[in-house]
Structure formats: structure tokens, C-alpha cells
Protein backbone atom coordinates (compact mmCIF):
# COMPACT_ATOMS: atom_id res chain seq x y z
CA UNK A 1 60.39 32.15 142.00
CA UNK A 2 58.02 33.24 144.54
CA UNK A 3 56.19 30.08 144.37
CA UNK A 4 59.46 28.30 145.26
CA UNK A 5 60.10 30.51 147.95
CA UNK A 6 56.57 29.41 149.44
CA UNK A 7 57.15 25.84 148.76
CA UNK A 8 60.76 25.92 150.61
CA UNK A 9 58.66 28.30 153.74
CA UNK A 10 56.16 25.66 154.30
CA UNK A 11 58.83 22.65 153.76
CA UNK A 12 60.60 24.60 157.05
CA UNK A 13 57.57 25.57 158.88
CA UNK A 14 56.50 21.91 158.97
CA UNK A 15 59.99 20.77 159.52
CA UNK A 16 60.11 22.82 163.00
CA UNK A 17 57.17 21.69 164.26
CA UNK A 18 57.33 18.15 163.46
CA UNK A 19 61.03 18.57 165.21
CA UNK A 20 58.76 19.72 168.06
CA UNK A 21 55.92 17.34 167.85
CA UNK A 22 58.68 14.34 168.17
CA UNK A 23 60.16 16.56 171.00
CA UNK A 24 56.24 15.77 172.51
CA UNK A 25 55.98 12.38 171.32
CA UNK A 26 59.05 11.12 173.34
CA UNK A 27 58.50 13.23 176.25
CA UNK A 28 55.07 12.11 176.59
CA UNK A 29 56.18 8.10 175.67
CA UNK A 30 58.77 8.60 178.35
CA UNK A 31 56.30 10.03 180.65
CA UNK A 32 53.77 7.02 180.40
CA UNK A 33 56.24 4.87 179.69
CA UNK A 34 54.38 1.14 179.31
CA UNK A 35 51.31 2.91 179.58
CA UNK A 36 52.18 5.20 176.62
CA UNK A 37 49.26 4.42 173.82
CA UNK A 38 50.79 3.14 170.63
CA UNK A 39 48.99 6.09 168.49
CA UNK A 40 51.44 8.63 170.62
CA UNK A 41 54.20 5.92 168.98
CA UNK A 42 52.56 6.10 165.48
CA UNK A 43 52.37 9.89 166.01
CA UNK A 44 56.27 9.99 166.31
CA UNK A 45 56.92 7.52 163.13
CA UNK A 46 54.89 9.75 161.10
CA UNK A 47 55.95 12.80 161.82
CA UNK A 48 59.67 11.37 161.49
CA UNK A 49 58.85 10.21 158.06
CA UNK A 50 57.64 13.80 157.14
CA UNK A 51 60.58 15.24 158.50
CA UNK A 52 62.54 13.32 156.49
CA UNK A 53 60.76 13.73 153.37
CA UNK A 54 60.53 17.65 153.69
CA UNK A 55 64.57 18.11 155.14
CA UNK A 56 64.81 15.80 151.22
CA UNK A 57 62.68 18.74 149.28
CA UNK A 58 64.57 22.11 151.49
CA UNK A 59 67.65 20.24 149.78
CA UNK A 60 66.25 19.86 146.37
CA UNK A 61 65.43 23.33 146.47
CA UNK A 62 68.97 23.93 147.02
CA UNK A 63 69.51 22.30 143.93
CA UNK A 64 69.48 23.33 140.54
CA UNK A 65 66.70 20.55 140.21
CA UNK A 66 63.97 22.67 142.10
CA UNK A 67 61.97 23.12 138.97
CA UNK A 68 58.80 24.80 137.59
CA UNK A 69 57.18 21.66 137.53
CA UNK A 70 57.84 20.43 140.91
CA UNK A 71 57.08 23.59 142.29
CA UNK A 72 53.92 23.41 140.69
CA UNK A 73 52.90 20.60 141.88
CA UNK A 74 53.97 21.22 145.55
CA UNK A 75 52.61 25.13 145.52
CA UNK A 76 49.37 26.56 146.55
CA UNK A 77 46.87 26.81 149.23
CA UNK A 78 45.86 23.61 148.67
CA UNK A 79 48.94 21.91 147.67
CA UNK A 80 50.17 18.68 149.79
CA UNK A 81 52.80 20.82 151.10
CA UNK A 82 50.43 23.51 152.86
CA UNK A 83 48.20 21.00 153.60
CA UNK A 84 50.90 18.78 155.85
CA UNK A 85 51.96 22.32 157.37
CA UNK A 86 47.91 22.89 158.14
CA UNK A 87 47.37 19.29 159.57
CA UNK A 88 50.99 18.99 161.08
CA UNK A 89 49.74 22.47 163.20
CA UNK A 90 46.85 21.48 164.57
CA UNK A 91 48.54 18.23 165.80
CA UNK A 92 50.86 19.93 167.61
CA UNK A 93 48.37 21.93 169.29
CA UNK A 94 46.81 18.75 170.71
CA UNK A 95 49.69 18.70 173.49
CA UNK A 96 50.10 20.50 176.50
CA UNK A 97 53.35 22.44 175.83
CA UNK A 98 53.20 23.82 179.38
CA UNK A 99 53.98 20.58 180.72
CA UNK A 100 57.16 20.16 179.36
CA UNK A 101 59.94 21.63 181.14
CA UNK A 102 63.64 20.71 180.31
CA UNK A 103 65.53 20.17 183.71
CA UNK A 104 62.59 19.51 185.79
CA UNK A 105 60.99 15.99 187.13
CA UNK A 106 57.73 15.55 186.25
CA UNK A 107 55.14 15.21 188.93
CA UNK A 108 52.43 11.99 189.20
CA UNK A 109 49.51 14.59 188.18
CA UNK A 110 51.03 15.73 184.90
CA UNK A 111 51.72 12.15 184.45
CA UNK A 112 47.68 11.66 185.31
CA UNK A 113 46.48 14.47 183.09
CA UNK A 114 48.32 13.05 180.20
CA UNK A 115 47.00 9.66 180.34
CA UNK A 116 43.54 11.00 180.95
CA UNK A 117 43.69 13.52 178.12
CA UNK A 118 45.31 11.46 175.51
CA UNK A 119 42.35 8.95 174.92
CA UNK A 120 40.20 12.02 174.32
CA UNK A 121 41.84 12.95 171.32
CA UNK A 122 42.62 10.41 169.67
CA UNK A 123 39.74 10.66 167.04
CA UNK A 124 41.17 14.12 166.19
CA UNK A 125 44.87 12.30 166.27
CA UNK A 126 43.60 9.54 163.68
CA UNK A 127 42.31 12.21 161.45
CA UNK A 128 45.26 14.66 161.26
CA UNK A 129 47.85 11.52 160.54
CA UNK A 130 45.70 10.50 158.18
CA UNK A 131 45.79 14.01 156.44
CA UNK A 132 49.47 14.44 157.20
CA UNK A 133 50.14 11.02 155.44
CA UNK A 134 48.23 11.82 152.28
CA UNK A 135 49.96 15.09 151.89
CA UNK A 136 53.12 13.16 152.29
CA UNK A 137 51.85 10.33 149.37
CA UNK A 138 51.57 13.81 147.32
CA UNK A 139 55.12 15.51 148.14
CA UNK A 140 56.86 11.94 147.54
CA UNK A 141 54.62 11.56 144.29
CA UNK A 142 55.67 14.78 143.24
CA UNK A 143 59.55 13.58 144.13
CA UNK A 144 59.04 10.60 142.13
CA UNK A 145 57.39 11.67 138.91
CA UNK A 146 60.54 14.40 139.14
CA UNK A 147 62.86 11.32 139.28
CA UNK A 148 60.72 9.52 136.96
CA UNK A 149 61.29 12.60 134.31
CA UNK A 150 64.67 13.50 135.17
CA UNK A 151 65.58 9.57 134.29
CA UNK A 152 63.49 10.00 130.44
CA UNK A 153 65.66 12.44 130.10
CA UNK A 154 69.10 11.07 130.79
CA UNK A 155 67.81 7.91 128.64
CA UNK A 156 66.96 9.94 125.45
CA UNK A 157 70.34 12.28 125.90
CA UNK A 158 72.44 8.54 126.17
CA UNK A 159 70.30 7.56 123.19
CA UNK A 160 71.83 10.77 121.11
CA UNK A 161 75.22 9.88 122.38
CA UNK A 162 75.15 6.46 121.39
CA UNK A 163 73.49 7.39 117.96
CA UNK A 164 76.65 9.93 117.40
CA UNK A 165 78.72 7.41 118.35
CA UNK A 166 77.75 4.33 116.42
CA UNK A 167 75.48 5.64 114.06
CA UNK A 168 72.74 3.12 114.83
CA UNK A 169 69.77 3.79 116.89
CA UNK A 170 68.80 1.16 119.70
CA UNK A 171 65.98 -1.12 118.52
CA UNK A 172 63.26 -1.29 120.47
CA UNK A 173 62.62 -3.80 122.85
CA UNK A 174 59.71 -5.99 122.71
């Protein structure tokens, strides 16, 4: 239970701050505008994809379907869930969070800063959605061999049904 609870803590943590790096993303692609690099643009795609994936799992564990398995495979230190809240962290602390300020025009020298600063990181950028996208293979792997199981097991309890039923088993097929 307490391992589920961690899962579901991470799956929020790195929900809120990929809701705020997108927040970044746009305001920074809005800022540049046609000068905007397209890894700020890739940036925003995947942390929208990991958003998605994660708000998927927080309603799983909602579920009666959260189980020991899955948690087991999300869970740990250095489970793909902790790991995309680790990488999905130090992305966001890439940007400049002082420079956004709802309600107020930006100036030409924040614009300048951020196109000067951006190149600069993008090494570190590359690396972190790297990271973020493997632990988001792993979560949707983990999704998917919980599909994968939960459909074995609605085949083999129609299999039962149909053998009470009719008395036959189903043949194989070759």
C-alpha cells in the first residue's frame, strides 16, 4: 500500500511540473516566436506526452486495477516513475521562472537573454528528454504488460464459460 501511495506521489509530482514546464515551453515559444528553437518545441511534445501518460496511471490507481504487480514495477528509487520525476526536475530548473510574469509585457532584453541562454543548454536539454522518454517507454511498458495480463485473463475466464456452456474446449489454433 505504501508503495502505491509513492507510485501515485511521484505520478503527481511530475504531473505539476510538467503542467509547469509546458507553462515555460509556450511562454518562451511565444516569446521567440520564429526564432523559438525547435528543441523548446520538442521539449513541450514530450513533456505533454508524459503528462498524459502519468494523468492515465493517477487514474488507474483510482482503480481497482492498481495492482501489486504494476506497482512493482513502477516503485522504487530507481523505478521509471522516480526517474521521470528526477529528470522532469532538473528540466524545469533549466528556465528562468523569474521571467515569467502573468499580466506583464515582456521587455526586448528578456526576450535577448532567452535566446542567448537557450543554445547553452541544450546539451543538458537533449539529455534529460532523453531520460524522461525512457522512463516513459518503462511506465507505458509497465501499462501494457498490465493490459497484456489483464486480457490472458479475460481469455482463459471466457474459455471456462464456454467450456460450461458447451462442454467442448476450443481447439487450438495452428
Amino acid at each position: 500500500m505504501a508503495e502505491a501511495l509513492g507510485v501515485v506521489a511521484s505520478a503527481i509530482a511530475v504531473i505539476q511540473i510538467s503542467q509547469q514546464v509546458i507553462k515555460l515551453c509556450k511562454f518562451y515559444t511565444e516569446l521567440l516566436s520564429s526564432e523559438a528553437p525547435s528543441s523548446l518545441r520538442a521539449v513541450l511534445i514530450e513533456m505533454s506526452t508524459v503528462k498524459s501518460v502519468l494523468e492515465g496511471l493517477e487514474f488507474l490507481s483510482t482503480c481497482d486495477t492498481f495492482t501489486p504487480s504494476l506497482q512493482n514495477r513502477l516503485a522504487g528509487s530507481d523505478g521509471p516513475v522516480e526517474g521521470c520525476r528526477a529528470a522532469t526536475t532538473a528540466l524545469e530548473k533549466l528556465f528562468p521562472k523569474d521571467s515569467v510574469q502573468s499580466g506583464q509585457s515582456t521587455s526586448k532584453r528578456q526576450r535577448v537573454q532567452a535566446t542567448l541562454a537557450w543554445p547553452l543548454k541544450q546539451g543538458r536539454v537533449q539529455e534529460l528528454l532523453q531520460q524522461i522518454s525512457r522512463h516513459k517507454a518503462g511506465i507505458q511498458l509497465a501499462l501494457t504488460t498490465e493490459v497484456t495480463n489483464d486480457t490472458k485473463d479475460i481469455k482463459a475466464t471466457s474459455e471456462e464459460i464456454r467450456f460450461i456452456l458447451t462442454g467442448r474446449k476450443l481447439q487450438p489454433s495452428t
